[in-house]
C-alpha atoms as a PDB file:
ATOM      1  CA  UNK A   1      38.194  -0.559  -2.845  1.00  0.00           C
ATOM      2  CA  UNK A   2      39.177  -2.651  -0.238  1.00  0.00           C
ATOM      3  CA  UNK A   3      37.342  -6.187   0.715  1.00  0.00           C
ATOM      4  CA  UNK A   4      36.100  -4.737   3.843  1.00  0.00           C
ATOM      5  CA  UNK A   5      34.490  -2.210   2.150  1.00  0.00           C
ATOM      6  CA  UNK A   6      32.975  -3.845  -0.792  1.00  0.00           C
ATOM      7  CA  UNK A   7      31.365  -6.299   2.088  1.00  0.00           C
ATOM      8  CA  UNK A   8      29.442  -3.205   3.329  1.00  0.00           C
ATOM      9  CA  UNK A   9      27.878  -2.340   0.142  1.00  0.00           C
ATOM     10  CA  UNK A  10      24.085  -3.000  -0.455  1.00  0.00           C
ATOM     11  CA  UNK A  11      23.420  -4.311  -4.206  1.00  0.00           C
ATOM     12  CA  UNK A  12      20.210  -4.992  -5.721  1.00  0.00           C
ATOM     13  CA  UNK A  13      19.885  -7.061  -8.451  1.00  0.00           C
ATOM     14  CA  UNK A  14      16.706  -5.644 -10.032  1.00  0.00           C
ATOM     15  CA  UNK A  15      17.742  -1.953  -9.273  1.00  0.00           C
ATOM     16  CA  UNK A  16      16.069   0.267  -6.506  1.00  0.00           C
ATOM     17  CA  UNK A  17      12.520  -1.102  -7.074  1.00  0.00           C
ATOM     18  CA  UNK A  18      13.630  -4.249  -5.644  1.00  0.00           C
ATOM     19  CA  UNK A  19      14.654  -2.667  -2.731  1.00  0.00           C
ATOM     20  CA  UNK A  20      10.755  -1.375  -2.179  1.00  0.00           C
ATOM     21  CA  UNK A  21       8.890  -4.008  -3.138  1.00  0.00           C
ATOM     22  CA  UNK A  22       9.099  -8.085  -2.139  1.00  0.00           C
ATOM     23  CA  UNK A  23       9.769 -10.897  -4.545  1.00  0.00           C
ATOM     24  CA  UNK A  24       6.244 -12.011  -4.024  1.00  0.00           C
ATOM     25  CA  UNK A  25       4.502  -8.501  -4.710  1.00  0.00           C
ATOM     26  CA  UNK A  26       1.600  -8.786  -6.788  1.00  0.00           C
ATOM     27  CA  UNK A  27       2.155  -5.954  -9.612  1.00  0.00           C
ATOM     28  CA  UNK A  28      -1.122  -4.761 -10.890  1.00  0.00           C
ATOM     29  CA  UNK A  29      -1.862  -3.040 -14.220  1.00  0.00           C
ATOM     30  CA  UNK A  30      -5.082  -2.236 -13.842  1.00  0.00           C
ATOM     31  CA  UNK A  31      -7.583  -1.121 -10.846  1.00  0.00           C
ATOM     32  CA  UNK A  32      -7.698  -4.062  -8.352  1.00  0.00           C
ATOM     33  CA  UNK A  33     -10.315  -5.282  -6.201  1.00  0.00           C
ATOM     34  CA  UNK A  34      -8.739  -7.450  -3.208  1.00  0.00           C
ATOM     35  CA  UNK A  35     -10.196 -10.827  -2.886  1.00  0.00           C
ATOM     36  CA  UNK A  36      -9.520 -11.511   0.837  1.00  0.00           C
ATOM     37  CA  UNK A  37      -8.842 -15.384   0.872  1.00  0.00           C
ATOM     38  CA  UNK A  38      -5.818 -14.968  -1.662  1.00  0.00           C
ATOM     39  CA  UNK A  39      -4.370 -11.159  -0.485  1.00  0.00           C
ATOM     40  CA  UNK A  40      -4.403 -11.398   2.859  1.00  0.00           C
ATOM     41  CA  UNK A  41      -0.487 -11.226   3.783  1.00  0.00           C
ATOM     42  CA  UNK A  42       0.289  -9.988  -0.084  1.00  0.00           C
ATOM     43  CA  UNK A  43       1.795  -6.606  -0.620  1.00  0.00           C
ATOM     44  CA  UNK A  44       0.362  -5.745  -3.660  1.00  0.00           C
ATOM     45  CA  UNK A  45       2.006  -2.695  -5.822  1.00  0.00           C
ATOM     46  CA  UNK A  46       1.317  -0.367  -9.111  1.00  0.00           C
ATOM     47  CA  UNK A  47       2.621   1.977 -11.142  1.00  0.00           C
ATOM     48  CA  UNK A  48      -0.559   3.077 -12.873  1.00  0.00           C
ATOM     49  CA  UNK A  49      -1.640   6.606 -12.259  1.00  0.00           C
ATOM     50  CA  UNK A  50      -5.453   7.151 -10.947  1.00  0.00           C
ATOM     51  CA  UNK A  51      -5.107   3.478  -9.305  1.00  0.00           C
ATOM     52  CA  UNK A  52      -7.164   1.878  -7.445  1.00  0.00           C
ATOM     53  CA  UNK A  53      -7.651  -1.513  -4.542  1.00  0.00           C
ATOM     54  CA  UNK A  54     -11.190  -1.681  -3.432  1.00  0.00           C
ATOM     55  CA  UNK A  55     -11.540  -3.916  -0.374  1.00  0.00           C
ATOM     56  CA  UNK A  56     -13.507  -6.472   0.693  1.00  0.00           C
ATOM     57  CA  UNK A  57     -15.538  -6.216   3.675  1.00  0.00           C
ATOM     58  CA  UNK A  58     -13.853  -6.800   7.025  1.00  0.00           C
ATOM     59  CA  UNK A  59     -12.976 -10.325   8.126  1.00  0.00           C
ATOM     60  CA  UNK A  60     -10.604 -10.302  11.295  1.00  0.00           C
ATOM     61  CA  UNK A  61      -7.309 -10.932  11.352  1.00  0.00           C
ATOM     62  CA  UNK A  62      -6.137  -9.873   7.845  1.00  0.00           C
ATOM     63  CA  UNK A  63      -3.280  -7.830   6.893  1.00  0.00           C
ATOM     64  CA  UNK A  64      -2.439  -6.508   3.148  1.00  0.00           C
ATOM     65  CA  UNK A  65       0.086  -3.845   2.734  1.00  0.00           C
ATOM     66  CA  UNK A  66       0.134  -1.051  -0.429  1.00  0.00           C
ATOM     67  CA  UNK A  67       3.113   0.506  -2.569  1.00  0.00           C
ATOM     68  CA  UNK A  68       2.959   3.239  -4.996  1.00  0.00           C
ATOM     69  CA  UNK A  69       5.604   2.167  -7.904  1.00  0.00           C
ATOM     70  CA  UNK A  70       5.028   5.155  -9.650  1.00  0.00           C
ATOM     71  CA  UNK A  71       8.393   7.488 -10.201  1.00  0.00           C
ATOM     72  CA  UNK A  72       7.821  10.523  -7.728  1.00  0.00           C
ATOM     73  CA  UNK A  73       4.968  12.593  -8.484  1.00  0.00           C
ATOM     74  CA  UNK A  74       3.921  10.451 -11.200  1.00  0.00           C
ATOM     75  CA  UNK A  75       0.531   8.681  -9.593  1.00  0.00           C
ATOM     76  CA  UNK A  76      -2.114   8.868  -7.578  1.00  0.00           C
ATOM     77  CA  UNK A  77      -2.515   5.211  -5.510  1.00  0.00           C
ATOM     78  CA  UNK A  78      -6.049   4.875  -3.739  1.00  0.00           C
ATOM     79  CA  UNK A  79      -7.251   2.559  -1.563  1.00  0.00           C
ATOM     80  CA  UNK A  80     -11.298   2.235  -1.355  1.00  0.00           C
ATOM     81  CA  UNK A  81     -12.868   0.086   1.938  1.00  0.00           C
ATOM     82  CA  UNK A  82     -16.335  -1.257   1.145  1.00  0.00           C
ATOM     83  CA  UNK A  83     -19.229   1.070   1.634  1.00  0.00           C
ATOM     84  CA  UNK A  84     -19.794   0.166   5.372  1.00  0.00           C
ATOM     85  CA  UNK A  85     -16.389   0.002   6.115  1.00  0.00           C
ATOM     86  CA  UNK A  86     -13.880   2.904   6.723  1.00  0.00           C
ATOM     87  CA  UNK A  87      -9.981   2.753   6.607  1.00  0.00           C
ATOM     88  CA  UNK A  88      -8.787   4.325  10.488  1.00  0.00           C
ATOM     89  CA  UNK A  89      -5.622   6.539   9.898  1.00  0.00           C
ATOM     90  CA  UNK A  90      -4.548  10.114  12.090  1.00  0.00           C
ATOM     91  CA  UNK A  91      -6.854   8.762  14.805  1.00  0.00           C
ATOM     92  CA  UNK A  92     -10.472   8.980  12.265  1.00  0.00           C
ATOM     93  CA  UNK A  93     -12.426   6.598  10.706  1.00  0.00           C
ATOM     94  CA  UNK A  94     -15.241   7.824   8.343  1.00  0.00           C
ATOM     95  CA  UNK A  95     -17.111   4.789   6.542  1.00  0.00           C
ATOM     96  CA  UNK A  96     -16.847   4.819   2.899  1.00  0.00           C
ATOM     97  CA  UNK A  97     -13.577   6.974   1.988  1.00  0.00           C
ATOM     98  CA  UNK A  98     -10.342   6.482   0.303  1.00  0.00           C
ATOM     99  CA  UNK A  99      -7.043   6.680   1.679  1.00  0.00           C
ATOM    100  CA  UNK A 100      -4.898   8.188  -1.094  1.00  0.00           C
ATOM    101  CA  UNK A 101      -1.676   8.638  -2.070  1.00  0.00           C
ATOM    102  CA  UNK A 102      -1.888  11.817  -3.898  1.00  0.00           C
ATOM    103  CA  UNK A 103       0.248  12.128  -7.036  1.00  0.00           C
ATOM    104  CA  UNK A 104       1.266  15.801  -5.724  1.00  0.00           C
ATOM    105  CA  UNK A 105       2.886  14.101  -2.606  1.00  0.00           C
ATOM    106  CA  UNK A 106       3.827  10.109  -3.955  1.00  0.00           C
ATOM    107  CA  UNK A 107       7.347   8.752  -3.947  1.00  0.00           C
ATOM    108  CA  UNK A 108       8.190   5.936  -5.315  1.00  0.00           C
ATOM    109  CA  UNK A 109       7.914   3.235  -2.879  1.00  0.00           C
ATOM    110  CA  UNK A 110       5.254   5.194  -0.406  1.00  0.00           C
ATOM    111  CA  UNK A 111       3.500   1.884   0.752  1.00  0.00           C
ATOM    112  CA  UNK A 112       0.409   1.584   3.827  1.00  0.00           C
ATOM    113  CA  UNK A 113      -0.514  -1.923   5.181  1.00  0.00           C
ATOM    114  CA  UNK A 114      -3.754  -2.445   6.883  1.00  0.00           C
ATOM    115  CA  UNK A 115      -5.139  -4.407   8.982  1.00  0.00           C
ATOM    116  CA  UNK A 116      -8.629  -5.925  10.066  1.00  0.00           C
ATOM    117  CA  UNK A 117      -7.636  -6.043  13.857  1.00  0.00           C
ATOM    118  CA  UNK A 118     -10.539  -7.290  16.006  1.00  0.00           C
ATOM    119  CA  UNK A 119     -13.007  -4.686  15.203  1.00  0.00           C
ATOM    120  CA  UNK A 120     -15.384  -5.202  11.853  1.00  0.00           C
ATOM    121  CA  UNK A 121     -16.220  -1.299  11.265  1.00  0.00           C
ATOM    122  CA  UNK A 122     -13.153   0.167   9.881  1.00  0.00           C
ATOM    123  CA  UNK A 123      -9.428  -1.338   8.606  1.00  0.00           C
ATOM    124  CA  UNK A 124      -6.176   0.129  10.866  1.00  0.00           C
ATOM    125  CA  UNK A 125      -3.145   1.378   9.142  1.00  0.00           C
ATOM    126  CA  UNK A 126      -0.357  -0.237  10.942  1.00  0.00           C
ATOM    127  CA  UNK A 127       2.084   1.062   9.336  1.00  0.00           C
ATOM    128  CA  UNK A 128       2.608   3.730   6.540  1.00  0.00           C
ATOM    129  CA  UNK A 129       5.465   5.441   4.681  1.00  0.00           C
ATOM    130  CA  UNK A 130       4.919   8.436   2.676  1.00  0.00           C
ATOM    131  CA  UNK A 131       2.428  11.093   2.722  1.00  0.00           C
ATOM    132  CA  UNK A 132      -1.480   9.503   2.791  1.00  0.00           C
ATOM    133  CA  UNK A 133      -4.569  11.439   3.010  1.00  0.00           C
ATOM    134  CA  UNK A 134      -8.482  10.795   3.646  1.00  0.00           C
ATOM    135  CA  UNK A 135     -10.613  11.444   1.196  1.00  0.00           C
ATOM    136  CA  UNK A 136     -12.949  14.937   1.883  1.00  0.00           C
END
C-alpha cells in the first residue's frame, strides 16, 4: 500500500462503535431518566434491549441526542417525554408518547437528538438517523 493511500484510510481505535458514539457519551445500563441541568448537550447511548430515557419537562433551549448501541435488530431504544409533554417528529406531536426505536427496525448506531426549541408543549427532533416511530 502506498503512503498516499494509507493517509486516506479511516481507523478507529475502539472499533466501529467509536465511530457512532462520542468520547463523552454517557453509556447507560439501565432505564434512564434525564436530569436536564447535567444532559443537556450529552448524547447519551445503550445497548440494553426494552430501554428506556424519560424526560424532564420542557425548559428552553436544551438539546440531548439518543443512540441505540444495540447490534442490529437486537433492541428496542425508547424515549418517553413527561406526561404533558409530547416529542414532535413526521410533522405530529401527541402529549404523552414514546418515540421508539423498534428492535424490528434498530441498527446499531440509529441515534435522534431533540430539542426544547422555544415552545414548552412538545420536544423537536432535529435530527434523526434510523427508522423511529410514535407510539399508537
Amino acid at each position: 500500500m502506498s503512503e498516499l493511500s494509507k493517509n486516506k484510510l479511516t481507523i478507529f481505535p475502539n472499533g466501529l462503535a467509536s465511530f457512532f458514539v462520542d468520547s463523552n457519551a454517557d453509556v447507560k445500563t439501565a432505564n434512564y431518566t434525564v436530569i436536564i441541568d447535567t444532559d443537556s448537550g450529552a448524547t447519551i447511548a445503550s445497548a440494553l434491549d426494552g430501554f428506556v430515557a424519560t424526560l424532564p419537562s420542557i425548559a428552553t433551549g436544551n438539546t440531548i441526542t439518543f443512540v441505540n448501541m444495540a447490534g442490529d435488530g437486537e433492541a428496542e431504544f425508547s424515549i418517553s417525554p413527561a406526561a404533558a409533554d409530547g416529542i414532535n417528529y413526521v410533522g405530529s406531536n401527541t402529549d404523552d408518547k414514546d418515540l421508539i426505536n423498534t428492535k424490528a427496525t434498530s441498527k446499531k448506531g440509529d441515534s435522534v437528538t431533540l430539542a426544547s426549541l422555544s415552545g414548552t408543549t412538545a420536544w423537536q427532533v432535529v435530527a434523526a438517523r434510523g427508522i423511529w416511530a410514535k407510539e399508537a
